[in-house]
N, C-alpha and C. Protein backbone atom coordinates (compact mmCIF):
# COMPACT_ATOMS: atom_id res chain seq x y z
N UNK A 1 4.90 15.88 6.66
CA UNK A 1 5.15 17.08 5.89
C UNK A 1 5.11 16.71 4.41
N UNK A 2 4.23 17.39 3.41
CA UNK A 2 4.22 17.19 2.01
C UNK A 2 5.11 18.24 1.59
N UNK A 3 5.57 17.82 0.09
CA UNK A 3 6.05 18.85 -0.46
C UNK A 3 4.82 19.79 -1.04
N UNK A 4 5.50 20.59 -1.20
CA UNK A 4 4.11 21.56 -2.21
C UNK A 4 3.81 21.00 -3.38
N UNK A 5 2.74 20.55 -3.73
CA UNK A 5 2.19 20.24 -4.76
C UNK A 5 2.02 18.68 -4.68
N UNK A 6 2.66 17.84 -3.63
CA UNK A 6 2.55 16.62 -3.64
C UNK A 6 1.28 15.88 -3.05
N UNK A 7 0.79 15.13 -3.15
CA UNK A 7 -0.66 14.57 -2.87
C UNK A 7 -0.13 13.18 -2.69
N UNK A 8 0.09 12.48 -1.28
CA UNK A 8 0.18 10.92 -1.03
C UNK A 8 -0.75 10.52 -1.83
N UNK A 9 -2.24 10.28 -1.93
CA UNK A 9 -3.30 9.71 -2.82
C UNK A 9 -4.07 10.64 -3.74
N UNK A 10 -4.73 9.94 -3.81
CA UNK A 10 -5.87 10.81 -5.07
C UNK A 10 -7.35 9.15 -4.61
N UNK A 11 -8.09 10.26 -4.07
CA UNK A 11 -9.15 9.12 -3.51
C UNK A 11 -10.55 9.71 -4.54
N UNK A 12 -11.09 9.18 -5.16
CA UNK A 12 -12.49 9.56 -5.92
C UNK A 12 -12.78 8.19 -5.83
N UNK A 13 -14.59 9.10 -6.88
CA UNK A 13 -16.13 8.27 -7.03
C UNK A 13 -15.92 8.41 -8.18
N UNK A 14 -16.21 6.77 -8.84
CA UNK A 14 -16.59 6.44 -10.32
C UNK A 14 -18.20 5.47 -10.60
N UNK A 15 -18.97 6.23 -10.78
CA UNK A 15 -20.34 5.15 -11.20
C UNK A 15 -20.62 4.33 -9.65
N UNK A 16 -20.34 5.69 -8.76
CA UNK A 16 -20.96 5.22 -7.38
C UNK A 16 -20.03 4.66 -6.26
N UNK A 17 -18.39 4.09 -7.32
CA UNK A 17 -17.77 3.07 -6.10
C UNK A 17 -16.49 4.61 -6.00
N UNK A 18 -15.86 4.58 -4.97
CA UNK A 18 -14.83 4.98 -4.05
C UNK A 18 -13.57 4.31 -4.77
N UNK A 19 -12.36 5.14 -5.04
CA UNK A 19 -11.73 4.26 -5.98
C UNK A 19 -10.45 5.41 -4.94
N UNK A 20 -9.06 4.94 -4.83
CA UNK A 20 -7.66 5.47 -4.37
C UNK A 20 -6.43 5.01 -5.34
N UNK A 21 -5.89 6.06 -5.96
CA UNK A 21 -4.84 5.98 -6.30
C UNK A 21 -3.75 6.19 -5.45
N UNK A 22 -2.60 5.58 -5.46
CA UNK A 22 -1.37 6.09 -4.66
C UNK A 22 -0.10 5.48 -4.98
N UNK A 23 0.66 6.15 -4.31
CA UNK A 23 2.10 4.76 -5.17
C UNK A 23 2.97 4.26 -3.34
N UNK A 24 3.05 3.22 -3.67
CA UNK A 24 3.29 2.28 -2.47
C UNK A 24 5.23 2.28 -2.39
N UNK A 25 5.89 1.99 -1.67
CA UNK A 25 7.30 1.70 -1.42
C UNK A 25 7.48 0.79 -2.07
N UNK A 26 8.68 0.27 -2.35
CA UNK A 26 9.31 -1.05 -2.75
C UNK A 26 10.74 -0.88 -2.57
N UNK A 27 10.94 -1.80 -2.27
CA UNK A 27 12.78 -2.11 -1.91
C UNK A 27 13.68 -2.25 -3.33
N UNK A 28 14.60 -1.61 -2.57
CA UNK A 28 15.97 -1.66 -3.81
C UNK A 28 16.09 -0.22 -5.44
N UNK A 29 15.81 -0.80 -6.18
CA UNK A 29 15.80 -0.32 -7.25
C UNK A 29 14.79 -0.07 -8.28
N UNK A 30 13.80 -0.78 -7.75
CA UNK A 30 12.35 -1.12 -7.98
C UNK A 30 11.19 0.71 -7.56
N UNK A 31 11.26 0.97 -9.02
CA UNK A 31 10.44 2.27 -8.66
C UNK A 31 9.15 2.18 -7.72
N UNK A 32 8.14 3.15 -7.25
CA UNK A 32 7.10 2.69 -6.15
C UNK A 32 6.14 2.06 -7.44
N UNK A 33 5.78 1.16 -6.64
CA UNK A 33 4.77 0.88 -6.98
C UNK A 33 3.03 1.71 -7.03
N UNK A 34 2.86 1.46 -8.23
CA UNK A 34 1.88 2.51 -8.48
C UNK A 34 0.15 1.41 -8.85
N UNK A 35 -0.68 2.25 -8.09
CA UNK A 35 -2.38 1.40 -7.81
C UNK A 35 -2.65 2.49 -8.66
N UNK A 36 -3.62 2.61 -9.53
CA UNK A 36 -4.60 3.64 -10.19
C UNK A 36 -5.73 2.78 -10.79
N UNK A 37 -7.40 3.39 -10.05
CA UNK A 37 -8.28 2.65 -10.07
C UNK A 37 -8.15 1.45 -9.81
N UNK A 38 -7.42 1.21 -8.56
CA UNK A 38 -7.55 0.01 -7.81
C UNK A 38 -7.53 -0.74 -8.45
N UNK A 39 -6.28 -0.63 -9.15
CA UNK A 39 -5.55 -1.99 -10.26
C UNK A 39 -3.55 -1.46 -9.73
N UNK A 40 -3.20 -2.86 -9.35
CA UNK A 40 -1.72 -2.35 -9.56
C UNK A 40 -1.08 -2.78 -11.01
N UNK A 41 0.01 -1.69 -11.45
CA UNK A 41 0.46 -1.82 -12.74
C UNK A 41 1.49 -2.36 -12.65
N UNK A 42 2.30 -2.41 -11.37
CA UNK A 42 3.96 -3.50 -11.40
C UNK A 42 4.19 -3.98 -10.02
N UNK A 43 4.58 -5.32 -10.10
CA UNK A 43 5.46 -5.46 -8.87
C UNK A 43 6.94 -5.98 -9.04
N UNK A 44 7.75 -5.59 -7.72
CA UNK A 44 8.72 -6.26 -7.72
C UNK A 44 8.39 -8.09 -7.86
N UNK A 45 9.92 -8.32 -8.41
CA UNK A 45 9.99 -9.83 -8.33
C UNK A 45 9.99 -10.41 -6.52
N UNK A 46 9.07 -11.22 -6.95
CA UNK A 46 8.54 -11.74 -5.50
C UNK A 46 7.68 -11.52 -4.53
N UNK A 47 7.02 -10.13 -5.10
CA UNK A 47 6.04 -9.59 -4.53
C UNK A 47 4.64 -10.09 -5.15
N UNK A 48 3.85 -10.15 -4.04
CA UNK A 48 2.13 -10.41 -4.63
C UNK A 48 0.93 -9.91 -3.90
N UNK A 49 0.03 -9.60 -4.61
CA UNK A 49 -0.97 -9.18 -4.49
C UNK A 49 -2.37 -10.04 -4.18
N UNK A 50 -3.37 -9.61 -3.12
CA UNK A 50 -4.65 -10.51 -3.40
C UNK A 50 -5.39 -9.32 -3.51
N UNK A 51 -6.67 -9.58 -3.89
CA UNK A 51 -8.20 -8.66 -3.45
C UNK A 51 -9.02 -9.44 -3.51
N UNK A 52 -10.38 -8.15 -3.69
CA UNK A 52 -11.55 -8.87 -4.17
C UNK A 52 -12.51 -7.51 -3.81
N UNK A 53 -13.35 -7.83 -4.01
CA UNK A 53 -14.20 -6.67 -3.89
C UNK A 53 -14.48 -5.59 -2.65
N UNK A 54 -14.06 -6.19 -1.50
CA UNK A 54 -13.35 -5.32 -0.56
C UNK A 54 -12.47 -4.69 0.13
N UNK A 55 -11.05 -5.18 -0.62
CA UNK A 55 -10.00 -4.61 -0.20
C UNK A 55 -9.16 -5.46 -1.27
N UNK A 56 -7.62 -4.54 -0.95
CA UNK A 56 -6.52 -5.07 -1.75
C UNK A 56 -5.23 -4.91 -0.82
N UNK A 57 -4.57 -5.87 -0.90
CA UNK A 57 -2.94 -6.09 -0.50
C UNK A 57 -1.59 -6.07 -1.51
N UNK A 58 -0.72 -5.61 -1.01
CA UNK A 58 0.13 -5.77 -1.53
C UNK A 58 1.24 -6.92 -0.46
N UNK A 59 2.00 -7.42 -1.03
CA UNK A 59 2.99 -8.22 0.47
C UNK A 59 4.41 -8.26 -0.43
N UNK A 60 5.51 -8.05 0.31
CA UNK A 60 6.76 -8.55 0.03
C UNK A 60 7.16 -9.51 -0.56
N UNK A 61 8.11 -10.30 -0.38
CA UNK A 61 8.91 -11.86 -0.65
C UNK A 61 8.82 -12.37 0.46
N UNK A 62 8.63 -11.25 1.42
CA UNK A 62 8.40 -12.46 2.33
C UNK A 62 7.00 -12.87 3.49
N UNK A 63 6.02 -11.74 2.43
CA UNK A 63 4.72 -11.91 2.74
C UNK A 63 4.18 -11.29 3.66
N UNK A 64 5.16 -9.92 3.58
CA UNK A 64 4.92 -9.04 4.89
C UNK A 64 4.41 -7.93 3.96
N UNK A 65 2.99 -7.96 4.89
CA UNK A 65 2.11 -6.31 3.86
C UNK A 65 3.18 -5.25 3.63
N UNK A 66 2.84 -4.73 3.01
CA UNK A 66 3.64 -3.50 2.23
C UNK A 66 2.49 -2.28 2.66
N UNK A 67 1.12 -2.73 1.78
CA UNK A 67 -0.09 -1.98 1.31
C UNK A 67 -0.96 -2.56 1.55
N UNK A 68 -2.50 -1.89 2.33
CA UNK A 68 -3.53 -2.53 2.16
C UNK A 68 -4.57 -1.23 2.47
N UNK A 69 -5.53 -1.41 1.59
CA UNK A 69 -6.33 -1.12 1.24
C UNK A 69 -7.79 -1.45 1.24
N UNK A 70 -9.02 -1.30 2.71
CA UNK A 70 -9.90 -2.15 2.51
C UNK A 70 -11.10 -0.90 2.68
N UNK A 71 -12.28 -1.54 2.16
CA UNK A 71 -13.56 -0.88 2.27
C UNK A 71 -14.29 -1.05 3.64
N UNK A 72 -14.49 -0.40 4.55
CA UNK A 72 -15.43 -0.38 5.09
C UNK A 72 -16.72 -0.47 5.37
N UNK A 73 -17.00 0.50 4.19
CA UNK A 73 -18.39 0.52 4.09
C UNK A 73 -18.17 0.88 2.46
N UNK A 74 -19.07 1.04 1.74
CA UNK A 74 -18.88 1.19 0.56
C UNK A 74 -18.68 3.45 -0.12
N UNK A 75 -18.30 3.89 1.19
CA UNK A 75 -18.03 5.19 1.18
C UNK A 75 -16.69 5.16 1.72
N UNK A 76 -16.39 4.72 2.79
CA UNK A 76 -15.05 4.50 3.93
C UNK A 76 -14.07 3.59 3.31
N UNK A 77 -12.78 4.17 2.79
CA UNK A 77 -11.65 3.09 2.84
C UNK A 77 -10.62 3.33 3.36
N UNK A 78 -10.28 2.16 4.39
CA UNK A 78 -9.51 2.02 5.02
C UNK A 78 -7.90 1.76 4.91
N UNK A 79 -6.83 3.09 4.27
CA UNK A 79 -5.44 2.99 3.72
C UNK A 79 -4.46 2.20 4.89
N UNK A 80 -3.34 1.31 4.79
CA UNK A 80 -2.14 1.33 5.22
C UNK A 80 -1.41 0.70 4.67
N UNK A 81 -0.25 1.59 5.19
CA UNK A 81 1.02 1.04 4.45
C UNK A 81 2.38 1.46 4.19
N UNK A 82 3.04 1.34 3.00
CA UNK A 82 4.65 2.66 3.24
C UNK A 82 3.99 3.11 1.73
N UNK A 83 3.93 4.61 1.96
CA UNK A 83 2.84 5.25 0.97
C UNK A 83 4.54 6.33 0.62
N UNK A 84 4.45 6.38 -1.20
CA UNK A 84 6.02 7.21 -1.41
C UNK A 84 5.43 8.48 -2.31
N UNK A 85 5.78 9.72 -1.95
CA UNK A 85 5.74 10.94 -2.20
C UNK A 85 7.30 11.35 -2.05
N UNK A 86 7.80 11.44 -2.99
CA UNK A 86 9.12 11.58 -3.30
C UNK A 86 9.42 13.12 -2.66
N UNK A 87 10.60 13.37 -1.93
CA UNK A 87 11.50 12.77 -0.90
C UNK A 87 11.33 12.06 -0.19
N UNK A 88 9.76 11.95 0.02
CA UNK A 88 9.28 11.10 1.42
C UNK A 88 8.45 9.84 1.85
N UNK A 89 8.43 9.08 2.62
CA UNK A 89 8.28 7.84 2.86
C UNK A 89 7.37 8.00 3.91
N UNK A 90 5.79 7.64 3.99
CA UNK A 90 4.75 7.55 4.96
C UNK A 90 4.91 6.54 5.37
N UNK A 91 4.38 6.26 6.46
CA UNK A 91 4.02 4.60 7.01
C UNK A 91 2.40 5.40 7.79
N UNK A 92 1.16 4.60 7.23
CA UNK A 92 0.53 4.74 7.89
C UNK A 92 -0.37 3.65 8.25
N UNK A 93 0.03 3.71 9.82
CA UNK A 93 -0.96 2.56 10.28
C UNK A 93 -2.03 3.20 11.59
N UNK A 94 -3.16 2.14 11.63
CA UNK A 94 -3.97 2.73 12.44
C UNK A 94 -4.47 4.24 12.38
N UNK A 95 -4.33 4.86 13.98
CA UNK A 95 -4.38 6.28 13.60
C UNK A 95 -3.10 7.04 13.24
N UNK A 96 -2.41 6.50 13.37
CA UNK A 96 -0.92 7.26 13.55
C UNK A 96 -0.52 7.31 11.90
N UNK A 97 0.35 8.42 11.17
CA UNK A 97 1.01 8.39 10.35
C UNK A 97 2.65 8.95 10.69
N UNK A 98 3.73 8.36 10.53
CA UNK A 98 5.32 8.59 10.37
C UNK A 98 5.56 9.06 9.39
N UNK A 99 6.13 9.95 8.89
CA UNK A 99 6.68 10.51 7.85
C UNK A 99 8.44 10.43 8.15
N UNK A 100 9.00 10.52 6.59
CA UNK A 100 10.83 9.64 7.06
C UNK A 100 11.31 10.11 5.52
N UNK A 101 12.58 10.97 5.87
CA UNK A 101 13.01 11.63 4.61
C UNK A 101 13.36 9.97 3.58
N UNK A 102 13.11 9.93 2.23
CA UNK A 102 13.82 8.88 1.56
C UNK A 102 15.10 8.30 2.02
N UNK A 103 15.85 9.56 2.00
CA UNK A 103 17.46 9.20 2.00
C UNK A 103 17.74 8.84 3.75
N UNK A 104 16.86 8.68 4.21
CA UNK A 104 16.86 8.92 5.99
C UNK A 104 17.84 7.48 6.22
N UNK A 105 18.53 7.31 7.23
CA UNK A 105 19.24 6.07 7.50
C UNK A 105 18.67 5.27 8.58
N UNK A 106 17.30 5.62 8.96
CA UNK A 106 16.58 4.53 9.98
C UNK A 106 15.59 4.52 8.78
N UNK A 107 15.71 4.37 7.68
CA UNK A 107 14.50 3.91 6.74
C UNK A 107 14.35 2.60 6.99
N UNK A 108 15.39 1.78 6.30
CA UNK A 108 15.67 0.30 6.52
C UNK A 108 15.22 0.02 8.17
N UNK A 109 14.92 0.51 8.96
CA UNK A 109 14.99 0.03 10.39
C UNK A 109 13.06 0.41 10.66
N UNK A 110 12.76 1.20 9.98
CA UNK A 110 11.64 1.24 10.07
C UNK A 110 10.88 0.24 9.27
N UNK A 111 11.70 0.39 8.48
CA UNK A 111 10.57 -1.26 7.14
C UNK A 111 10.42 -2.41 7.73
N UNK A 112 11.97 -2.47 8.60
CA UNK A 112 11.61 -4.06 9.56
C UNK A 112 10.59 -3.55 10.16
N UNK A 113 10.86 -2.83 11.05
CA UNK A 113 9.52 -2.53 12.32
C UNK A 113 8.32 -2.83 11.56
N UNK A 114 7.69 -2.22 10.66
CA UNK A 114 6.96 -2.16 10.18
C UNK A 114 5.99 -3.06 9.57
N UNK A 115 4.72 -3.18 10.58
CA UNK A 115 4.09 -5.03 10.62
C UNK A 115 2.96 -4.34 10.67
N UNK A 116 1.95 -5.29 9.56
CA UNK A 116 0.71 -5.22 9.26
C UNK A 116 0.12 -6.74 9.41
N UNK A 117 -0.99 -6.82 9.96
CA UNK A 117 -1.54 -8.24 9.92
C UNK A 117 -1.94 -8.55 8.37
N UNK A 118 -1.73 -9.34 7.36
CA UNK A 118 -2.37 -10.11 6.49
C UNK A 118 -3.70 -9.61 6.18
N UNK A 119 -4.35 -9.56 5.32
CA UNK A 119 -5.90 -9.54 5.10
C UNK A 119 -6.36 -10.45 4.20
N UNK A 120 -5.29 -11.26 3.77
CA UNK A 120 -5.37 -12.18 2.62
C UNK A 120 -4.48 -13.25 2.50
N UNK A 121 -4.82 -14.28 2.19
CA UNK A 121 -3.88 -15.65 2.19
C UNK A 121 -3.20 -15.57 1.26
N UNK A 122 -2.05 -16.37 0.87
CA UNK A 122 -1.54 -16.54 -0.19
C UNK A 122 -0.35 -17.59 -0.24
N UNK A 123 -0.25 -17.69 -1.41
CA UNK A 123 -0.27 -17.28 -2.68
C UNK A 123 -1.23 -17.12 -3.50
N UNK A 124 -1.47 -15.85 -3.90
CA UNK A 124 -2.80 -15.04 -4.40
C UNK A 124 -3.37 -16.57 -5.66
N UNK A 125 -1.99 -16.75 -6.22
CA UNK A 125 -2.49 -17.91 -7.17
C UNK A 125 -3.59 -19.06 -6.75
N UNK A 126 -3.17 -19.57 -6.13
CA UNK A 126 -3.94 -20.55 -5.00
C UNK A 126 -5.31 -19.83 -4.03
N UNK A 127 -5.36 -18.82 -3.41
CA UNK A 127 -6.02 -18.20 -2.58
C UNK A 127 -6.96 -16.89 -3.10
N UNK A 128 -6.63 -16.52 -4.51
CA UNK A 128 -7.42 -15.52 -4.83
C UNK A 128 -8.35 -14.59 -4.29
N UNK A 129 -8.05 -13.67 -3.57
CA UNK A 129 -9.86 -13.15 -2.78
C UNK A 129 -10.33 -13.64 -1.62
N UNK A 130 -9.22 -14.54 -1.55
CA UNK A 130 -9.94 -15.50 0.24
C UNK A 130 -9.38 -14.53 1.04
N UNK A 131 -9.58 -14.11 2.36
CA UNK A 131 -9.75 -13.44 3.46
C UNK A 131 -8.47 -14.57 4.42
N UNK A 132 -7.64 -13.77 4.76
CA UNK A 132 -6.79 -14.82 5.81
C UNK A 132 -7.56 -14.87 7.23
């Protein structure tokens, strides 16, 4: 359920490439994290990021995806993740999407649940763009 007027992403074409904005979850106190033109502008402490020209990750502290983001084909991209539209908290994986009020008290119980395979090694420092 969206609110009215709320949009989880904003997906466009710039000079041919497929580009998604959206703002991702983050734990604690740490506002969402926000991608625009497939650049992120903050992370929490301890959190890291890889890409490369076909996809992008986000991972925790403890290296558990958050966000990922990959191309398929150079029309098709492939979203998952905990996607935040304030009151509300997506998780979308595969085909399935969960929707979960913010303030909900199985939030925390869903973030554990909540497992994505890797698409990227890391520490992004060391691994840049490599494919796990």
């Amino acid at each position: 359920m969206l609110i009215e007027g709320q949009i989880p992403f904003t997906v466009y074409i710039e000079k041919g490439r497929l580009f998604c904005d959206v703002k991702v979850f983050s734990l604690g106190s740490h506002d969402p994290i926000t991608i625009k033109h497939n650049v992120i502008e903050s992370l929490p402490s301890g959190w890291d990021y890889n890409s490369n020209d076909r996809g992008l990750e986000i991972v925790n502290d403890a290296k558990q995806p958050m966000f990922q983001m990959y191309y398929e084909t150079p029309t098709i991209i492939r979203v998952e993740g905990i996607i935040v539209v304030p009151p509300m908290v997506f998780f979308a994986q595969g085909e399935s999407l969960v929707t979960i009020a913010f303030a909900s008290p199985v939030l925390p119980e869903a973030i554990a649940s909540f497992k994505l395979d890797r698409i990227f090694k890391y520490p992004s420092a060391m691994f840049q763009g490599v494919p796990n």
